[in-house]
C-alpha atoms as a PDB file:
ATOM      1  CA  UNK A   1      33.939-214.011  29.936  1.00  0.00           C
ATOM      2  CA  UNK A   2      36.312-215.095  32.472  1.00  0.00           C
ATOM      3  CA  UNK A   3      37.733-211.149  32.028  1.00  0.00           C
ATOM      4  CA  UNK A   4      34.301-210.128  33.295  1.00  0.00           C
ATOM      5  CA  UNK A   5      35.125-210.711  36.867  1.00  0.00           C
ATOM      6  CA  UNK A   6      38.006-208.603  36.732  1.00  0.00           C
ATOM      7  CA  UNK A   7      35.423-205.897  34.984  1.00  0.00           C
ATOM      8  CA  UNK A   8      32.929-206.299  38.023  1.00  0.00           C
ATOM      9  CA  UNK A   9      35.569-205.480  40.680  1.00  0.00           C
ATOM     10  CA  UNK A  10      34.395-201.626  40.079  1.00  0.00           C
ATOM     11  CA  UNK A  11      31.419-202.715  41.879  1.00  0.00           C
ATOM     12  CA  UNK A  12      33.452-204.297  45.010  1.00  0.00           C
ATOM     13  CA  UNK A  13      34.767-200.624  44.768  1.00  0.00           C
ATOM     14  CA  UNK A  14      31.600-198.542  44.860  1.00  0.00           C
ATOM     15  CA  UNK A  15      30.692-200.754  47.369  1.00  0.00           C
ATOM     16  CA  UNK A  16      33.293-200.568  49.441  1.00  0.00           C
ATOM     17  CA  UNK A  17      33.419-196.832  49.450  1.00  0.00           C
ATOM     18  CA  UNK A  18      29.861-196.759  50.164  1.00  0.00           C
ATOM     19  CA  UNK A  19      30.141-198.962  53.332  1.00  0.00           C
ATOM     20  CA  UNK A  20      31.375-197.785  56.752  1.00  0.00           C
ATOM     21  CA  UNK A  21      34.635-200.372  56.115  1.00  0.00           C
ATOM     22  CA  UNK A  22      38.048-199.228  57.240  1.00  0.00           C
ATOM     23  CA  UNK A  23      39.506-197.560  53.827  1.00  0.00           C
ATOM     24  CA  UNK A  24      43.326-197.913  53.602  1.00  0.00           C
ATOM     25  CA  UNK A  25      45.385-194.496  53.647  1.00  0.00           C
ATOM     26  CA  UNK A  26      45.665-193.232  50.183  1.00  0.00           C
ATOM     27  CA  UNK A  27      49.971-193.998  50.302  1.00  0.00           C
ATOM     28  CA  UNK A  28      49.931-197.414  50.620  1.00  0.00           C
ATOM     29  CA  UNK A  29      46.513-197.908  48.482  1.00  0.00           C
ATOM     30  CA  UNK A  30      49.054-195.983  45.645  1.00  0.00           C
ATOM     31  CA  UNK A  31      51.834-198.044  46.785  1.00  0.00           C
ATOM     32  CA  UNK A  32      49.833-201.585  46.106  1.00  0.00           C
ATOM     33  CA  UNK A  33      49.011-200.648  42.837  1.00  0.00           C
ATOM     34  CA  UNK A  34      52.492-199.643  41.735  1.00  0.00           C
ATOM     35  CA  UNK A  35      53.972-202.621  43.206  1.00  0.00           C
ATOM     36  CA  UNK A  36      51.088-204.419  41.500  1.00  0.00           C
ATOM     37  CA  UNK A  37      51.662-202.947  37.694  1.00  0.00           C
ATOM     38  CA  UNK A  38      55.814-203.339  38.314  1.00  0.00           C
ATOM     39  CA  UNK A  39      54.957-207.394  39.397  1.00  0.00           C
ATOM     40  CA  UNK A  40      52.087-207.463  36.124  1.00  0.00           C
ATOM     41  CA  UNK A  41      55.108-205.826  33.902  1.00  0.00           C
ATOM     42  CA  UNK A  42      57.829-208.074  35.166  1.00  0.00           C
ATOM     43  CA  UNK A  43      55.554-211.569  35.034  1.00  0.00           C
ATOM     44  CA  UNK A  44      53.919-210.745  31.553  1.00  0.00           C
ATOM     45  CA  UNK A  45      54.608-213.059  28.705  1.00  0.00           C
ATOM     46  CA  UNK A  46      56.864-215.030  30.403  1.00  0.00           C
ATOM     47  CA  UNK A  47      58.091-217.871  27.877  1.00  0.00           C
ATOM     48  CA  UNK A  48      58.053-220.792  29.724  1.00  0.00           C
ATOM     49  CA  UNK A  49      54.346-221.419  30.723  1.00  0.00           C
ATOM     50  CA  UNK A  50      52.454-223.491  28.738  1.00  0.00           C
ATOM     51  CA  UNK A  51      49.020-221.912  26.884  1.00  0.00           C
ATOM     52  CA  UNK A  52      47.103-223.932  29.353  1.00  0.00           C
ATOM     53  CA  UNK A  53      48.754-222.755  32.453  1.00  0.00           C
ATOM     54  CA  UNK A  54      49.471-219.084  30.425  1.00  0.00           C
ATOM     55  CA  UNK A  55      45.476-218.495  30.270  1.00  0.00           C
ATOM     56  CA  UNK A  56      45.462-219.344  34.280  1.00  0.00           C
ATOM     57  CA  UNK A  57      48.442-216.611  34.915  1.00  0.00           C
ATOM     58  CA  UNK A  58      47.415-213.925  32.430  1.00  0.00           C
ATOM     59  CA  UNK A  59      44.169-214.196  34.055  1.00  0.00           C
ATOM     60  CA  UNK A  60      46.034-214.366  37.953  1.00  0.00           C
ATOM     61  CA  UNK A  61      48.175-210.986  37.047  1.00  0.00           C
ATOM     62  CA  UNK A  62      44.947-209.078  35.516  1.00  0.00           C
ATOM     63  CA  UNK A  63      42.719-209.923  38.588  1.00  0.00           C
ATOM     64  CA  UNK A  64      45.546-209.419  41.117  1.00  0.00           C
ATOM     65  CA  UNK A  65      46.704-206.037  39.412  1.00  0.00           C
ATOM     66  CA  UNK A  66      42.558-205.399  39.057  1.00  0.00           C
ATOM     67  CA  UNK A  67      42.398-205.881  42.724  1.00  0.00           C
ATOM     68  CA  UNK A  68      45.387-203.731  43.498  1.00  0.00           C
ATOM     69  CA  UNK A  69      43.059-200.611  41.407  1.00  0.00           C
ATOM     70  CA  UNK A  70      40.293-201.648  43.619  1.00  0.00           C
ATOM     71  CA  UNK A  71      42.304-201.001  46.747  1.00  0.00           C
ATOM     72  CA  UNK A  72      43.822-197.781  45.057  1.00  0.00           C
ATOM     73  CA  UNK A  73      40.734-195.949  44.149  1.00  0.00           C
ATOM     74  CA  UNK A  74      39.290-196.851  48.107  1.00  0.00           C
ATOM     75  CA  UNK A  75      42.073-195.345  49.452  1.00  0.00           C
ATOM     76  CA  UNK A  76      41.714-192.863  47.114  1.00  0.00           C
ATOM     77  CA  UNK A  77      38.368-191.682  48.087  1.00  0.00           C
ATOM     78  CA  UNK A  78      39.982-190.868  51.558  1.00  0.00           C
ATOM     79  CA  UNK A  79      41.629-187.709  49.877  1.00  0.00           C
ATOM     80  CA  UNK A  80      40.367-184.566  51.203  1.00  0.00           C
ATOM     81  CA  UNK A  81      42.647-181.742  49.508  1.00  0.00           C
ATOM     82  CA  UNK A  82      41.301-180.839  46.321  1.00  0.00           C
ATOM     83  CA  UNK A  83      42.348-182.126  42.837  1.00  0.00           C
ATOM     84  CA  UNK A  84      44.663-180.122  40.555  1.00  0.00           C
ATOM     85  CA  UNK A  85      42.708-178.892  37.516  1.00  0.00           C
ATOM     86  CA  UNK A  86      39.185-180.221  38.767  1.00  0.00           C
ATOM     87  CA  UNK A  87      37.572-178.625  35.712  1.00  0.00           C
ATOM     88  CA  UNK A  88      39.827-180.068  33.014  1.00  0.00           C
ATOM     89  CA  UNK A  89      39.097-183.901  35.083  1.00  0.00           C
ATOM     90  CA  UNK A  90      35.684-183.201  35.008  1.00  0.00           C
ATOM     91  CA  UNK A  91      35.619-182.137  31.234  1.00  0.00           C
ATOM     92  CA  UNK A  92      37.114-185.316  30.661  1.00  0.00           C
ATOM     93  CA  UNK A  93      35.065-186.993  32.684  1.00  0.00           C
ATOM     94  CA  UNK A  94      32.228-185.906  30.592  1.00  0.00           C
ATOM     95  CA  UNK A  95      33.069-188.229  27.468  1.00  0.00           C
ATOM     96  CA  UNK A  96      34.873-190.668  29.366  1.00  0.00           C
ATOM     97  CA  UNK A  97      31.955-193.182  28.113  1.00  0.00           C
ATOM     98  CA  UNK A  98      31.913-192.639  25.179  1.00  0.00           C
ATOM     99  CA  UNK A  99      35.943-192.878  24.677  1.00  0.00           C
ATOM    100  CA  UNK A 100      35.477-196.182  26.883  1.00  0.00           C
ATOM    101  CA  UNK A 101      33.345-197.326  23.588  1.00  0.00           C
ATOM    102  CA  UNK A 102      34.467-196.387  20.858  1.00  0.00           C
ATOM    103  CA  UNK A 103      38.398-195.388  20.605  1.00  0.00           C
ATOM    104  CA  UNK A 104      39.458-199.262  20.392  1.00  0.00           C
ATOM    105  CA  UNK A 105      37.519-199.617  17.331  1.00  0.00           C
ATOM    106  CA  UNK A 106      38.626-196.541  15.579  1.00  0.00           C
ATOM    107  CA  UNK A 107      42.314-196.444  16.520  1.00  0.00           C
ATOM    108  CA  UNK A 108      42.049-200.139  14.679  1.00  0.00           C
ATOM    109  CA  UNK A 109      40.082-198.833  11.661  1.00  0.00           C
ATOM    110  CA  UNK A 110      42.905-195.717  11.484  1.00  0.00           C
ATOM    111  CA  UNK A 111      46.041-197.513  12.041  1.00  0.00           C
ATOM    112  CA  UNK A 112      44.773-200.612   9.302  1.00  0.00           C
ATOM    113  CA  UNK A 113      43.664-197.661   6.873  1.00  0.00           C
ATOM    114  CA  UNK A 114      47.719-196.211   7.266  1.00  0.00           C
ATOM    115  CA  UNK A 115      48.905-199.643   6.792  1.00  0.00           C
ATOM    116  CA  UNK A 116      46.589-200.338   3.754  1.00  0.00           C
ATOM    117  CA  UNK A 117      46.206-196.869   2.299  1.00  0.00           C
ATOM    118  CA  UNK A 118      49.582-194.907   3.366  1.00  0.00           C
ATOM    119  CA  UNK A 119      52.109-197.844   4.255  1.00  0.00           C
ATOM    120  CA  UNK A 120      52.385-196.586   7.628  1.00  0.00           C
ATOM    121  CA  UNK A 121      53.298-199.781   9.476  1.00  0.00           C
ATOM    122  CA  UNK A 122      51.070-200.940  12.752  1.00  0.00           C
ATOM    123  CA  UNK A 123      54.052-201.064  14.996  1.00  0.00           C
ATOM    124  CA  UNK A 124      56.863-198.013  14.943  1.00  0.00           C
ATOM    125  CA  UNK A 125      59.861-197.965  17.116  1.00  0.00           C
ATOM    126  CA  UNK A 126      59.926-194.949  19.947  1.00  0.00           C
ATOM    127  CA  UNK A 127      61.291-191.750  18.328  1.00  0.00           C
ATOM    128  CA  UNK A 128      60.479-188.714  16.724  1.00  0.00           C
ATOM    129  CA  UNK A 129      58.237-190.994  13.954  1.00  0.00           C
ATOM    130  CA  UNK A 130      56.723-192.979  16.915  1.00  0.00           C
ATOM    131  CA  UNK A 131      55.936-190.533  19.205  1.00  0.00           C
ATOM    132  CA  UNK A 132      54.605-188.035  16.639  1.00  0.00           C
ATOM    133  CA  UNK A 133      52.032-190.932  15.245  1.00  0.00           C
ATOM    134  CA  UNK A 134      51.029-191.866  18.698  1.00  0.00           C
ATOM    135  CA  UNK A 135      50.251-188.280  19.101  1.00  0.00           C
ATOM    136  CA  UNK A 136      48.517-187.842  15.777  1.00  0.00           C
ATOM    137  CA  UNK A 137      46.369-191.017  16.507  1.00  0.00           C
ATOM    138  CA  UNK A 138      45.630-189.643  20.272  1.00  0.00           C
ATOM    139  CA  UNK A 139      44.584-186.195  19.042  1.00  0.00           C
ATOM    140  CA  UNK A 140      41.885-187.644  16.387  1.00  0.00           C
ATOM    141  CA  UNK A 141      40.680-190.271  18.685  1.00  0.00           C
ATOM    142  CA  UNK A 142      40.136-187.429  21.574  1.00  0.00           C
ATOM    143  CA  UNK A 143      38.338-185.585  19.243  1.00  0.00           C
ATOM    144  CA  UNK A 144      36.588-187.968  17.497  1.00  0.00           C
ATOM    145  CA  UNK A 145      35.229-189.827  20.624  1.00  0.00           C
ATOM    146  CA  UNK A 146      34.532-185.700  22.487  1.00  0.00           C
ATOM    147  CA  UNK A 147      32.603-184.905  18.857  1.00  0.00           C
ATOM    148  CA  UNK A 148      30.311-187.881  19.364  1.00  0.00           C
ATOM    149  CA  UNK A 149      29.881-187.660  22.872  1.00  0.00           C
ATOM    150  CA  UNK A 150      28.157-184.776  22.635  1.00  0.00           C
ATOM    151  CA  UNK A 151      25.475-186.131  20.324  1.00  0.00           C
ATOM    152  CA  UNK A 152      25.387-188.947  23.013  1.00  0.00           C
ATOM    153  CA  UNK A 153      27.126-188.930  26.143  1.00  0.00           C
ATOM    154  CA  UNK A 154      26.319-185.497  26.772  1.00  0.00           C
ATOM    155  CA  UNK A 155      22.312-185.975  27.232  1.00  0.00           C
ATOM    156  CA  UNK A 156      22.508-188.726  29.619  1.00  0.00           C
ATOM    157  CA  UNK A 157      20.923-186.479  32.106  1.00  0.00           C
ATOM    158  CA  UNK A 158      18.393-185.783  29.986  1.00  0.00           C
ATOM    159  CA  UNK A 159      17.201-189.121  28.761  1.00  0.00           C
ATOM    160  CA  UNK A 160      17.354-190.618  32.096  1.00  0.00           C
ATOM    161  CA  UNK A 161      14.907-187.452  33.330  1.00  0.00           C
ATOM    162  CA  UNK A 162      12.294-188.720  30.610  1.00  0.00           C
ATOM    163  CA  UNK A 163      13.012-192.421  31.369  1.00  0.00           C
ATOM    164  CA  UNK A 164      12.773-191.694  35.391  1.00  0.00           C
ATOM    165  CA  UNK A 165       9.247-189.977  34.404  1.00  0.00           C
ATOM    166  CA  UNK A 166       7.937-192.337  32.070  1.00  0.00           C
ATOM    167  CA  UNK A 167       8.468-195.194  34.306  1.00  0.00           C
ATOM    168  CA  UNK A 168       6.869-193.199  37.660  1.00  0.00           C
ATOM    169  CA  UNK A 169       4.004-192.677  34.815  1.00  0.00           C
ATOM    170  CA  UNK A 170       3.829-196.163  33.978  1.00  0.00           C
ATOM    171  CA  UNK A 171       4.656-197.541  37.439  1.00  0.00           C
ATOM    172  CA  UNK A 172       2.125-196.179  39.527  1.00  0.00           C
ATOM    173  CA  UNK A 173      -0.877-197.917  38.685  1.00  0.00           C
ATOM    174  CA  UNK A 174       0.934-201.141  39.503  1.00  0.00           C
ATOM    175  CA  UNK A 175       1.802-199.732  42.856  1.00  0.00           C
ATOM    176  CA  UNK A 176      -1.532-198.059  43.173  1.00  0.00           C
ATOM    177  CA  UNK A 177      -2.553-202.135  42.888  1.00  0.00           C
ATOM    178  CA  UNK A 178      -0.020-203.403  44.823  1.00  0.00           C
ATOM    179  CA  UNK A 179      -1.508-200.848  47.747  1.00  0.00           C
ATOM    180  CA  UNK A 180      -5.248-202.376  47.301  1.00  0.00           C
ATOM    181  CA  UNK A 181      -4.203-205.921  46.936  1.00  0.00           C
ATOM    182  CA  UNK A 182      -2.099-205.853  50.519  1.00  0.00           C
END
């Protein structure tokens, strides 16, 4: 739960981008966060903290390096050039939801199913082996999660028309109410 709060700081970010607050200049909002993930790499699992204080700093580094996103993606939305292959981002974009979901789940169920069924062991050291079963796993997770989405993620638009029209349906005699009761 306590992990929630670093979850909600995307809404101090739409926020903040929304409002007419000063945004910081898209360098240093990149330069916090990369001086926030090399701090978060260089602090994490550190040995001598006990598991009382460890849940207090494990939580410290993820806020502080969620923070640091925060103030990344604000400056972020200061950019003005356009982005490099804005079709493939927005492609991705379009199942991003749906990967957000469900690849944790299935990259478990695949890499237990190689341990179980194949012997393939859960951790592998960098290399040729290492790289080419990260890759393998990547591929039929991207696929998996883009097949599904587009039973799912892809008609958002269209549920949320039907929702947004059965609630006006619903709504209005309550508002036609609310009118005769003021």
């Amino acid at each position: 739960m306590l992990w929630g709060l670093v979850w909600l700081l995307g809404l101090g970010a739409h926020a903040w981008v929304n409002s007419h607050v000063w945004r910081p200049h898209p360098v240093l909002g990149m330069g916090v966060l990369l001086l926030a993930v090399a701090v978060s790499r260089l602090g994490h699992n550190v040995e001598n903290v006990s598991n009382h204080e460890s849940l207090v700093v494990e939580f410290s580094r993820d806020f502080m390096l969620g923070v640091a996103y925060v103030i990344a993606l604000v400056s972020a939305s200061r950019m003005v050039a356009g982005v490099h292959f804005e079709k493939l981002h927005q492609r991705l974009a379009g199942f991003s939801y749906t990967t957000y979901l469900c690849h944790f789940p299935l990259m478990l169920f695949l890499t237990s199913v190689g341990d179980q069924v194949f012997g393939l062991p859960f951790q592998v050291q960098p290399g040729v082996y290492g790289l080419s079963y990260f890759l393998g796993l990547s591929i039929i997770l991207y696929l998996w999660c883009y097949m599904l989405s587009t039973v799912t993620e892809s008609h958002t638009l269209h549920v949320k028309a039907k929702l947004d029209f059965l609630m006006g349906k619903f709504a209005t005699p309550s508002k036609a109410l609310h009118k005769q009761v003021s």
